[in-house]
Protein backbone atom coordinates (compact mmCIF):
# COMPACT_ATOMS: atom_id res chain seq x y z
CA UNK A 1 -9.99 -12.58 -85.55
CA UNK A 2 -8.41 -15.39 -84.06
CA UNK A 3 -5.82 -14.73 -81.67
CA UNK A 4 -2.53 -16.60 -82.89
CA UNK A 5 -0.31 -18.40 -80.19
CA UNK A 6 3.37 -19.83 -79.59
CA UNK A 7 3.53 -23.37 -80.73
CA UNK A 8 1.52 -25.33 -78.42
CA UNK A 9 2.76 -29.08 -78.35
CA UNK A 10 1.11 -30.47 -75.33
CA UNK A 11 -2.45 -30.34 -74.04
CA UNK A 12 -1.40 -28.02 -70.85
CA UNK A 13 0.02 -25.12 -73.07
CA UNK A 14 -3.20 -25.38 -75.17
CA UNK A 15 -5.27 -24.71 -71.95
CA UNK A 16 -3.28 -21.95 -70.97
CA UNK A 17 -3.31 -20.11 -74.42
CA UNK A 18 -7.05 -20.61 -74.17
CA UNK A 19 -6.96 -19.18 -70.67
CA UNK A 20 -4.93 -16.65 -71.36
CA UNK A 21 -7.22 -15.38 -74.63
CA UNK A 22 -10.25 -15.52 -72.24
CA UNK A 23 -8.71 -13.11 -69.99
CA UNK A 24 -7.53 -10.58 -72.60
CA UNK A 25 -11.04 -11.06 -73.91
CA UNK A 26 -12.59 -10.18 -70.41
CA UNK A 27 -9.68 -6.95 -69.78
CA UNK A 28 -10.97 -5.38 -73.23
CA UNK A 29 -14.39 -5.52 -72.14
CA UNK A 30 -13.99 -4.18 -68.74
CA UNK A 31 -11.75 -1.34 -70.48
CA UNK A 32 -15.15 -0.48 -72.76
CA UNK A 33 -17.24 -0.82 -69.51
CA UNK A 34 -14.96 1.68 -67.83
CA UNK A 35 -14.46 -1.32 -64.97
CA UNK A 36 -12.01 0.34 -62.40
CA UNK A 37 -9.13 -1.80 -61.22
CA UNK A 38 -10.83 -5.31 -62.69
CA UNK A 39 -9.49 -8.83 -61.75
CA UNK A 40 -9.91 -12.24 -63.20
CA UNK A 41 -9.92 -15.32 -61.94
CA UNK A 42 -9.95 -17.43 -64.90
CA UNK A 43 -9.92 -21.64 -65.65
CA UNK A 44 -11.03 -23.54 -68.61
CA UNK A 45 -12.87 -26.71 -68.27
CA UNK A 46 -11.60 -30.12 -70.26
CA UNK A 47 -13.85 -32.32 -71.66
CA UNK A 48 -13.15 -36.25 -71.24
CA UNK A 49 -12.15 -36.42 -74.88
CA UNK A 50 -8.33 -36.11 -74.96
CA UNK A 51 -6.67 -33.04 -76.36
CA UNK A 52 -3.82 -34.26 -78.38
CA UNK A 53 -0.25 -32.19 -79.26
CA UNK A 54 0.36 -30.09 -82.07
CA UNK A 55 3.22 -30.29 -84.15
CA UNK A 56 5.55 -27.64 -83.57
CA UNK A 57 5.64 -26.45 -87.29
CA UNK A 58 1.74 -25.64 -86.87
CA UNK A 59 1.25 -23.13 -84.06
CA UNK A 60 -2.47 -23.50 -82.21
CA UNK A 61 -4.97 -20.53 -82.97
CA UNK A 62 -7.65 -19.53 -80.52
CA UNK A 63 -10.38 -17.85 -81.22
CA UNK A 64 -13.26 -16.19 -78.97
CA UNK A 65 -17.00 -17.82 -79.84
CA UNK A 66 -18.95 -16.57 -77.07
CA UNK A 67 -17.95 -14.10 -74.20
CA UNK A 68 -21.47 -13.27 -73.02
CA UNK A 69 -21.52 -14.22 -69.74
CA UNK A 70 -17.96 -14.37 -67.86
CA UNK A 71 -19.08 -17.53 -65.71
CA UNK A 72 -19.46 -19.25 -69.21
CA UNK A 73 -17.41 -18.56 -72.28
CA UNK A 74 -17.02 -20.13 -74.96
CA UNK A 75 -13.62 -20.34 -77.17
CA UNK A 76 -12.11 -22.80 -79.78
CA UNK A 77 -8.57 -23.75 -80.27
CA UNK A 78 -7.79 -25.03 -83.69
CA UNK A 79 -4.01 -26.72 -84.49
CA UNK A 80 -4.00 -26.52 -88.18
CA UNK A 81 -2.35 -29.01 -90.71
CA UNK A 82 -3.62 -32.04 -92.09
CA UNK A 83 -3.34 -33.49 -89.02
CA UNK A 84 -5.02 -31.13 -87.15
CA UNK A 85 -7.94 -30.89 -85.27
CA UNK A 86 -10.31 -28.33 -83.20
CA UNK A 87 -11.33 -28.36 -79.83
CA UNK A 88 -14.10 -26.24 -77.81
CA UNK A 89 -13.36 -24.79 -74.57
CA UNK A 90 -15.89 -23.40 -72.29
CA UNK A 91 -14.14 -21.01 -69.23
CA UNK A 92 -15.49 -20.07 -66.57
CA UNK A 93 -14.47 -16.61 -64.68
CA UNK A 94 -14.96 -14.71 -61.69
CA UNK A 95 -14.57 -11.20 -62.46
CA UNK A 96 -14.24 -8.29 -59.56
CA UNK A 97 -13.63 -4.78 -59.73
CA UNK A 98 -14.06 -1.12 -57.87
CA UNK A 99 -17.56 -0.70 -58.20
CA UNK A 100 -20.06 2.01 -56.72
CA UNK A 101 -22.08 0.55 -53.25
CA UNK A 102 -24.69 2.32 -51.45
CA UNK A 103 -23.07 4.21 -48.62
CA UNK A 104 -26.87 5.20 -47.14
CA UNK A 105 -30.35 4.51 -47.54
CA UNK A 106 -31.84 6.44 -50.71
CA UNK A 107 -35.61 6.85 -50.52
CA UNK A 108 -37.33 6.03 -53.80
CA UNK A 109 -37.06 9.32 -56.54
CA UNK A 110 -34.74 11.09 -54.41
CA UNK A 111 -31.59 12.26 -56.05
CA UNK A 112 -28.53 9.69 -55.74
CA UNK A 113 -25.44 12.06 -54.89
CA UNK A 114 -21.49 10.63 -55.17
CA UNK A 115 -21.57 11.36 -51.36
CA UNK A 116 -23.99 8.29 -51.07
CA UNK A 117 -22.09 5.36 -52.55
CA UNK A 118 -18.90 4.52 -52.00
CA UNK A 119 -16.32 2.59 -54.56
CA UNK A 120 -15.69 -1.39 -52.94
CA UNK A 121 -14.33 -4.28 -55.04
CA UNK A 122 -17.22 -6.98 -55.34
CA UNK A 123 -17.97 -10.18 -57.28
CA UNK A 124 -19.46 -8.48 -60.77
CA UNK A 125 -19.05 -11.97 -62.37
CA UNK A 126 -23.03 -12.04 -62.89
CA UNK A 127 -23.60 -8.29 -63.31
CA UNK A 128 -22.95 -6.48 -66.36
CA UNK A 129 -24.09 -3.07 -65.55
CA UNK A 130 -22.36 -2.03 -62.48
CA UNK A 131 -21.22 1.97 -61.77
CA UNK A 132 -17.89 2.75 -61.72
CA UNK A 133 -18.05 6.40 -63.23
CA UNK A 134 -19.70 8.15 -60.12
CA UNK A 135 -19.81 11.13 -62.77
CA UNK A 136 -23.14 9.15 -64.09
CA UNK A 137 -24.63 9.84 -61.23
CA UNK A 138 -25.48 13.39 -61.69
CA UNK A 139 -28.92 14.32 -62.71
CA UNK A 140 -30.20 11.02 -61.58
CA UNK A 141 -32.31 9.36 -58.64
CA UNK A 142 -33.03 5.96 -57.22
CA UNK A 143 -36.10 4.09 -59.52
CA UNK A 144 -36.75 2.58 -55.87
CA UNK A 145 -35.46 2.44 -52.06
CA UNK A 146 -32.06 2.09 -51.96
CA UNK A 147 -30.49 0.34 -48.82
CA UNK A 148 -27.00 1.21 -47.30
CA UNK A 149 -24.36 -2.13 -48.59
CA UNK A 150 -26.04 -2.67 -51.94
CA UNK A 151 -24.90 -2.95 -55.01
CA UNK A 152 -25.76 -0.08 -57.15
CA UNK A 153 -26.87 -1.23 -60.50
CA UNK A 154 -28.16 1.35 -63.22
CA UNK A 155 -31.20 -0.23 -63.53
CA UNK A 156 -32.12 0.87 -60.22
CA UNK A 157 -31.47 4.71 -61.71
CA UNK A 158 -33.70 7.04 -63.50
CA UNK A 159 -33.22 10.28 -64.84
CA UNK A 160 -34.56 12.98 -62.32
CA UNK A 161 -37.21 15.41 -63.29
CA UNK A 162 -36.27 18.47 -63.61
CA UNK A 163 -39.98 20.11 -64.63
CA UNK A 164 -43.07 18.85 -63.93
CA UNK A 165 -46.20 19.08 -65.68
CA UNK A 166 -47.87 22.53 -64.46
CA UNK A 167 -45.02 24.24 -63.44
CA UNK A 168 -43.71 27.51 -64.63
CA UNK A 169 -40.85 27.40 -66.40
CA UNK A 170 -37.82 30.02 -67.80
CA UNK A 171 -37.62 29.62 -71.71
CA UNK A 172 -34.05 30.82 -72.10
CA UNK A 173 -33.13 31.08 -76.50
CA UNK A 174 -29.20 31.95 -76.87
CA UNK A 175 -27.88 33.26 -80.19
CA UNK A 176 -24.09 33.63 -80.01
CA UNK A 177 -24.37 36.55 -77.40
CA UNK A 178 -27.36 37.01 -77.05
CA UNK A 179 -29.92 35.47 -74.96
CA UNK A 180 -34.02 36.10 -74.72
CA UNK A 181 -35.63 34.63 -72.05
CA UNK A 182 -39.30 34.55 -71.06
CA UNK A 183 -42.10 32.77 -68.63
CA UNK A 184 -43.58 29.64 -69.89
CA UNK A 185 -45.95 26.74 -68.31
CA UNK A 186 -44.45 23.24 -68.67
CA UNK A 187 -47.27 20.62 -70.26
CA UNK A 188 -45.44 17.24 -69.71
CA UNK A 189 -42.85 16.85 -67.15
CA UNK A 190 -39.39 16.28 -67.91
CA UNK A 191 -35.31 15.21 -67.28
CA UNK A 192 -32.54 17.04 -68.41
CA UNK A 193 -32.39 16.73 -72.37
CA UNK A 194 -36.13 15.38 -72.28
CA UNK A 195 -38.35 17.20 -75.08
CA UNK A 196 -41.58 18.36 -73.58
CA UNK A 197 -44.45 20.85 -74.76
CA UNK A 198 -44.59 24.39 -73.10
CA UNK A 199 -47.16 26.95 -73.49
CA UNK A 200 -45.12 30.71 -73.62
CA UNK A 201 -46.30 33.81 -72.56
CA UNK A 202 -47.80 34.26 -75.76
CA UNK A 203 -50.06 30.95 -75.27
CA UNK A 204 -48.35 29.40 -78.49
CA UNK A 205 -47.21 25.75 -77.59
CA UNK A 206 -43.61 24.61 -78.54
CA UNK A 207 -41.15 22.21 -78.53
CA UNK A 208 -38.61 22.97 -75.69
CA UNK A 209 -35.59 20.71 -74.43
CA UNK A 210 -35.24 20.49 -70.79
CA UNK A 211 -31.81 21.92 -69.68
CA UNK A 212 -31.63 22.34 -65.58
CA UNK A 213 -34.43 22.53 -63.33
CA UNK A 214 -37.43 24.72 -64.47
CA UNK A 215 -35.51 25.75 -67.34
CA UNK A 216 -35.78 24.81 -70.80
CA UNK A 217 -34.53 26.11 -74.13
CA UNK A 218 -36.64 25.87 -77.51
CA UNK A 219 -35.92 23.14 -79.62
CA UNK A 220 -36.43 24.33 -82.68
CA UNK A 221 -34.88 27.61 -83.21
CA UNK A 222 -35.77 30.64 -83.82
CA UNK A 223 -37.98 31.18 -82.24
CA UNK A 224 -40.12 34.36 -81.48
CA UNK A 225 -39.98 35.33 -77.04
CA UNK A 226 -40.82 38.70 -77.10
CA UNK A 227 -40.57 39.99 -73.76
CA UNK A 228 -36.84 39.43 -72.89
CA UNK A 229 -35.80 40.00 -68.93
């Protein structure tokens, strides 16, 4: 929906509703990214073709066409009336927040702990999927060597395994109060809330959802563990 503006009768108040829609565009999606403390730095680049007034009876309406990328948006202010007119803006912002930075080296697959970043405001303007939440980092390690000053990105995370293929497991089935538990080989390997294959006590094969390390729970239930402990 376009976002509907005081009467804008010269060219500089146009630019500065556009400016200002461009930044409440970039606040609500830093609130849905869970940015923490975000600033913008935003200014909207004129064209050579002049930008003429709008009567003061016809208030200018800007809308949002493309917020993509923050170094290049695109919006379009639009003074109705028969004498009106429409005129594309693109803005360009620089966009930094509180973000999560390595505060020591991380060797690939080993588990990334809050204790090893550390929350510094940084240029984000070209990254979209910084870490603020340092709750996301539990149950996850680095997808490769991570160096002391960088810029933690969640690409650079993967789930950790939490079974791997050939271990025993614990196949723990709850039922209200009750809860059966027996021994269990693991078949694939697995991260928390992965479903893998395990092979009980009995030798039958299930479905079983990894829930902590070398423990799973069946996925299907019920299901028949006979031996409880």
């Amino acid at each position: 929906m376009p976002i509907l503006g005081e009467a804008a009768t010269t060219a500089e108040q146009t630019v500065a509703l556009v400016e200002q829609t461009a930044r409440e565009a970039l606040l609500r999606q830093a609130d849905g990214n869970g940015l923490v403390e975000p600033e913008f730095e935003v200014s909207a680049v004129r064209t050579s073709r002049a930008l003429p007034a709008c009567p003061a009876a016809a208030p200018v309406a800007v809308g949002v066409l493309d917020a993509r990328q923050a170094t290049r948006m695109r919006l379009v202010a639009t003074c109705p009336g028969d004498a009106g007119w429409k005129y594309e803006f693109v803005v360009r912002a620089r966009v930094t927040a509180r973000v999560a930075v390595m505060a020591a080296d991380v060797a690939s697959g080993k588990p990334v702990d809050a204790a090893d970043v550390a929350l510094e405001r940084r240029d984000i303007s070209l990254v979209s999927d910084t870490v603020s939440d340092l709750a996301l980092l539990e149950g996850m390690s680095a997808r490769r060597s991570l160096r002391s000053g960088e810029l933690l990105r969640q690409n650079m995370l993967t789930a950790q395994l939490l079974v791997k293929r050939g271990e025993a497991v614990r196949i723990v089935a709850r039922n209200e109060q009750i809860e059966v538990s027996m021994a269990g080989e693991a078949l694939d390997p697995g991260a928390r809330g992965a479903l893998i294959r395990v092979r009980n006590n009995n030798g039958n094969v299930i479905k079983a959802r990894v829930t902590g390390a070398g423990t799973v729970e069946p996925a299907d239930l019920p299901v028949s563990i006979q031996s409880p402990r």
